[in-house]
Protein backbone atom coordinates (compact mmCIF):
# COMPACT_ATOMS: atom_id res chain seq x y z
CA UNK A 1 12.36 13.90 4.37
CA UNK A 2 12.00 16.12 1.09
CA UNK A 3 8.79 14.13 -0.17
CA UNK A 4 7.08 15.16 2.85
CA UNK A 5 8.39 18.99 3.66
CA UNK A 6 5.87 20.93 2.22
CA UNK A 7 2.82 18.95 3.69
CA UNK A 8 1.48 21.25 6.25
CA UNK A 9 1.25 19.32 9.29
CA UNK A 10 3.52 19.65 12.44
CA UNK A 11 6.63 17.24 12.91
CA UNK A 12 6.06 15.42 9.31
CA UNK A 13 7.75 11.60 10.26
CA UNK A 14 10.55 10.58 8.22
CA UNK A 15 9.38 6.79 9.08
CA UNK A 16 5.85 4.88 9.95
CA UNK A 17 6.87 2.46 12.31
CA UNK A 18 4.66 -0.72 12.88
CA UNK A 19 4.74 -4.34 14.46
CA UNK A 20 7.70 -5.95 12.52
CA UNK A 21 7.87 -3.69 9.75
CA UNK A 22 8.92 0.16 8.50
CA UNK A 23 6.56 2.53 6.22
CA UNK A 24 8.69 4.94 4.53
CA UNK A 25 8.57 7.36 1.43
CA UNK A 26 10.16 5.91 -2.19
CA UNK A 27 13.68 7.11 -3.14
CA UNK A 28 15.63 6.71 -6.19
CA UNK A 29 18.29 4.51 -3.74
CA UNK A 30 14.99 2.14 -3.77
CA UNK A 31 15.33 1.36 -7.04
CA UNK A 32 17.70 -1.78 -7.24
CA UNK A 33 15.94 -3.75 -4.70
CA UNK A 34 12.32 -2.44 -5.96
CA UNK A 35 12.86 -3.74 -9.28
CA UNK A 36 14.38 -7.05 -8.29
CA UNK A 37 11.46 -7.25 -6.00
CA UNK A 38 8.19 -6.58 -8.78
CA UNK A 39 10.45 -8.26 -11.10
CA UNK A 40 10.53 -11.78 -9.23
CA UNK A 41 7.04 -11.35 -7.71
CA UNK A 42 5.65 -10.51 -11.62
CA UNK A 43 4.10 -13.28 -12.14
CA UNK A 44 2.45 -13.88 -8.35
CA UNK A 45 0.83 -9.68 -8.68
CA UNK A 46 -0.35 -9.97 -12.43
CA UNK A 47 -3.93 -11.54 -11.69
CA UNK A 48 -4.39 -8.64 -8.77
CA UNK A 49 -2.46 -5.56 -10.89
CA UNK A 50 -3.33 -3.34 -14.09
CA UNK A 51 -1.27 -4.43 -17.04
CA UNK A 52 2.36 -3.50 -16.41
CA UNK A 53 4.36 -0.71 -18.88
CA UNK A 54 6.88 -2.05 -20.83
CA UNK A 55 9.21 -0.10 -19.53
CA UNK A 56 8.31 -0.34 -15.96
CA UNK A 57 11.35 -1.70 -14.14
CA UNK A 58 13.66 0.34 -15.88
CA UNK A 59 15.49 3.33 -13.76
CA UNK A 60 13.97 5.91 -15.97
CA UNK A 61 10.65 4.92 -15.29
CA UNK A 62 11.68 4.68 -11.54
CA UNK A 63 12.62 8.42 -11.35
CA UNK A 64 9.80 9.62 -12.96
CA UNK A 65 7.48 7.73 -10.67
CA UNK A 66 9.35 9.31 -7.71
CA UNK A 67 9.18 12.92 -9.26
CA UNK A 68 5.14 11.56 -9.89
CA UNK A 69 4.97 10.35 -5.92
CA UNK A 70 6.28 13.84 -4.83
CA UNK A 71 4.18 16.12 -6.81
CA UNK A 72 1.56 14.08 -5.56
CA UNK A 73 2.68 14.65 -2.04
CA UNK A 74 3.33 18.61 -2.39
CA UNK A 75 -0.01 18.46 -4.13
CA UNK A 76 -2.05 16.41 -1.43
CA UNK A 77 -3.09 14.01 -3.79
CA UNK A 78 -1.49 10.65 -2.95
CA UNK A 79 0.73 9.19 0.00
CA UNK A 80 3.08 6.29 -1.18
CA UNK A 81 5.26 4.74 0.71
CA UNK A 82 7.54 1.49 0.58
CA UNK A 83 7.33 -1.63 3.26
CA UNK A 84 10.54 -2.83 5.33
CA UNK A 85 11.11 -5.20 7.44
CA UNK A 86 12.07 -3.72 10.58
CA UNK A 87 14.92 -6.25 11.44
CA UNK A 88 17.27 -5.60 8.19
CA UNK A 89 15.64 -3.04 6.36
CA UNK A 90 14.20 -5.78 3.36
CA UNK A 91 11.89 -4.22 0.91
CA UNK A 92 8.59 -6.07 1.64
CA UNK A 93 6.10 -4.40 -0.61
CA UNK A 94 4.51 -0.95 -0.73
CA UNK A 95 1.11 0.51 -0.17
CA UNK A 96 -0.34 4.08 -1.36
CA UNK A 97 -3.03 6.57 0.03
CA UNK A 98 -4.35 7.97 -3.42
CA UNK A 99 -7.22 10.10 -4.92
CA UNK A 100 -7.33 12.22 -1.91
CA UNK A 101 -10.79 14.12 -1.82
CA UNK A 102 -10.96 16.94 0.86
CA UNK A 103 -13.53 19.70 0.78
CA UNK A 104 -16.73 17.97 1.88
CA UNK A 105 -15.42 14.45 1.83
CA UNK A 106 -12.04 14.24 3.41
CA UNK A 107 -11.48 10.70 1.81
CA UNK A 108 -8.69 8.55 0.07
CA UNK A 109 -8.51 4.93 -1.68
CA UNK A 110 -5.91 2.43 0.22
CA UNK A 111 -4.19 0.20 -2.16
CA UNK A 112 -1.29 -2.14 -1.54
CA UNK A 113 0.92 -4.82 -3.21
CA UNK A 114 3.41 -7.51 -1.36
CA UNK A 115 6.81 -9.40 -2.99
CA UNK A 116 5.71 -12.63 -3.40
CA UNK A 117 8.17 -13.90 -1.16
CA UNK A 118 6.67 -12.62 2.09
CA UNK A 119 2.86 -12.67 1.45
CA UNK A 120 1.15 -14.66 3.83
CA UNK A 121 3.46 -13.59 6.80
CA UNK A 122 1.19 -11.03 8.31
CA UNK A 123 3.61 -8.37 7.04
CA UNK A 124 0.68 -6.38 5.24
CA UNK A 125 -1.59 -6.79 8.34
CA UNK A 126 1.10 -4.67 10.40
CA UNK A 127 1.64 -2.32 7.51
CA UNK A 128 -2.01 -1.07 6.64
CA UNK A 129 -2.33 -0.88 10.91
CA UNK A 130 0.65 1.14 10.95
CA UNK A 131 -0.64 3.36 8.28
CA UNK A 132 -4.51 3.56 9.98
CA UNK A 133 -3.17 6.49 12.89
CA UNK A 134 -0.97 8.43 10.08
CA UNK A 135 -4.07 8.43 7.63
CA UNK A 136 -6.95 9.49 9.86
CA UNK A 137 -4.67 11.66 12.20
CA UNK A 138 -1.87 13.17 10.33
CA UNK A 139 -4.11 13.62 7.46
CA UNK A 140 -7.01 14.31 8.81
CA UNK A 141 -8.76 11.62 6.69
CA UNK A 142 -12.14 10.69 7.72
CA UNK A 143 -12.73 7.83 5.32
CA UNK A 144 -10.74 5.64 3.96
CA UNK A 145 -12.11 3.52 0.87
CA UNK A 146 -10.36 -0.07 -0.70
CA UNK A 147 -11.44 -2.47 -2.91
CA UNK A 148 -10.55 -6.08 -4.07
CA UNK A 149 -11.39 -8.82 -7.00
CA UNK A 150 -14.42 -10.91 -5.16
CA UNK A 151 -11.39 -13.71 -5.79
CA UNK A 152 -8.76 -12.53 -3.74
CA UNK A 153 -9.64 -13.98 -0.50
CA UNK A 154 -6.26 -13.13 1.75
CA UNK A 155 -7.19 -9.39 0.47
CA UNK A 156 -10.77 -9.89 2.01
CA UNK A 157 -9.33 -11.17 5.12
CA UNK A 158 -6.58 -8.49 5.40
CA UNK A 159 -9.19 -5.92 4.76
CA UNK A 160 -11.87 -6.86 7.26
CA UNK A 161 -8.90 -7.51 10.08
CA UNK A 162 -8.26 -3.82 9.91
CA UNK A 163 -12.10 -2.63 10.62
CA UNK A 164 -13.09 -1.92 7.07
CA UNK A 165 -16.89 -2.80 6.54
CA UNK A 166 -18.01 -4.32 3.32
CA UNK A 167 -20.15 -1.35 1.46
CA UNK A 168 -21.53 -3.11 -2.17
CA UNK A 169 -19.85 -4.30 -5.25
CA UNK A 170 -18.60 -2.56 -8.01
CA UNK A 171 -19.21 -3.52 -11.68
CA UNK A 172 -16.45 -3.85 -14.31
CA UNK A 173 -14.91 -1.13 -11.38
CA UNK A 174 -11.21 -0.99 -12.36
CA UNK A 175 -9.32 -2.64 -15.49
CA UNK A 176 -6.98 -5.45 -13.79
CA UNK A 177 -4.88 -7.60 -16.09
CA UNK A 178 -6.01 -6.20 -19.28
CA UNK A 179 -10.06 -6.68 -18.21
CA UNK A 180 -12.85 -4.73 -16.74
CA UNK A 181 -13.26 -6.57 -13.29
CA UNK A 182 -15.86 -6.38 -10.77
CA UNK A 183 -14.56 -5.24 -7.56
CA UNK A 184 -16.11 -5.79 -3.66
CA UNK A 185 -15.98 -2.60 -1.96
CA UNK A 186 -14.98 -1.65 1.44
CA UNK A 187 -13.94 1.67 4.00
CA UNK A 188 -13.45 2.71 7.50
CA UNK A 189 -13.98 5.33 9.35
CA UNK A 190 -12.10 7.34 11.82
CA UNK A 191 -14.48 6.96 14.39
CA UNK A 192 -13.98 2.84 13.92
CA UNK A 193 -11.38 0.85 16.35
CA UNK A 194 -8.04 0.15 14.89
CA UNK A 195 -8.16 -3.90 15.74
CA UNK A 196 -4.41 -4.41 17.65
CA UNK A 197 -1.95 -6.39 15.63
CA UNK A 198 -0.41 -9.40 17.00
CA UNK A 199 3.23 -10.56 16.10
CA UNK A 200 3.31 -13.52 13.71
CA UNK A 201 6.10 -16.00 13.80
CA UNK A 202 8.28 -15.04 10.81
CA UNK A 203 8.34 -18.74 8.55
CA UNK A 204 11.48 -18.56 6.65
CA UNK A 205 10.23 -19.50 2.92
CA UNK A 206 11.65 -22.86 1.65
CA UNK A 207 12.82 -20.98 -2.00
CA UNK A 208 12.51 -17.34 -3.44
CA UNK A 209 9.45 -18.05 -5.18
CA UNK A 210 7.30 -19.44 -2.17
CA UNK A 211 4.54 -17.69 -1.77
């Protein structure tokens, strides 16, 4: 896979599989189902998201995030990647390594974001435990830092189920929705246990905008 060729570890994988679901690098042939996706889930990831670009869904904007995403790559600054289900292939969501720190620190910040149609389903769970191996082996990442709004109580859960350990709180730590919000703070380690991930029964959602 191009985004991940000049990385210099041995074998780079071209997926991340995980219980029920498939990590995988963005493409520009993501951009249809992306956009549908963030467009129908806009209103259920505004309260948890900074304030979206105008232009944001538009293909333009898509293909410069994917030039963005592979810089970052060649650059060892981020890791994106896009969530699948590993039946059909469905975009699910996507989650991103970023801020990479090496040197002294050999640390990154974990954030994520699901389509409102398939939160709740334990499809992030099996994502962010797929990614856990990749991160701290592949990457050689000792530390892995993520925060959340104190409100966001699924995050919390989702969070603590993958062994990261509550550190402090952040004041007015990132700008969410257009305001300074105080975040909880959490990390792992790579010397902490990857909990195992269990299969969930997959609950077909009574409309397109359950959540």
């Amino acid at each position: 896979m191009a985004l991940f060729r000049t990385v210099s570890w041995p074998d780079p994988p071209s997926l991340i599989e995980g219980v029920g679901v498939v990590l995988r690098a963005p493409q520009m042939s993501d951009f249809s189902a992306w956009a549908a996706l963030r467009e129908q889930s806009r209103a259920f990831l505004t309260p948890w998201e900074p304030v979206w670009p105008v232009h944001d869904l538009t293909r333009g904007a898509f293909r410069r995030r994917v030039r963005r995403y592979a810089r970052d790559v060649r650059e060892d600054q981020a890791y994106p990647f896009l969530i699948f289900r590993a039946a059909d292939r469905t975009l699910l969501g996507g989650l991103t390594l970023s801020n990479v720190r090496r040197g002294v620190a050999q640390t990154a910040s974990l954030g994520y974001w699901m389509g409102a149609p398939y939160a709740g389903r334990g499809y992030m769970t099996a994502a962010v435990a797929a990614l856990l191996p990749f991160a701290h082996g592949g990457l050689g990442l000792r530390r892995i830092e993520a925060a959340c709004l104190p409100s966001n109580v699924p995050s919390i859960r989702l969070l603590e189920g993958a062994g990261f350990q509550r550190e402090g709180y952040g004041r007015e730590y990132l700008c969410i929705n257009g305001v300074w919000q105080d975040h909880l703070l959490f990390a792992r380690l790579s010397s902490d246990a990857i909990p195992p991930v269990r299969p969930r029964p997959v609950r077909t959602p009574v409309s397109s905008s359950s959540k």
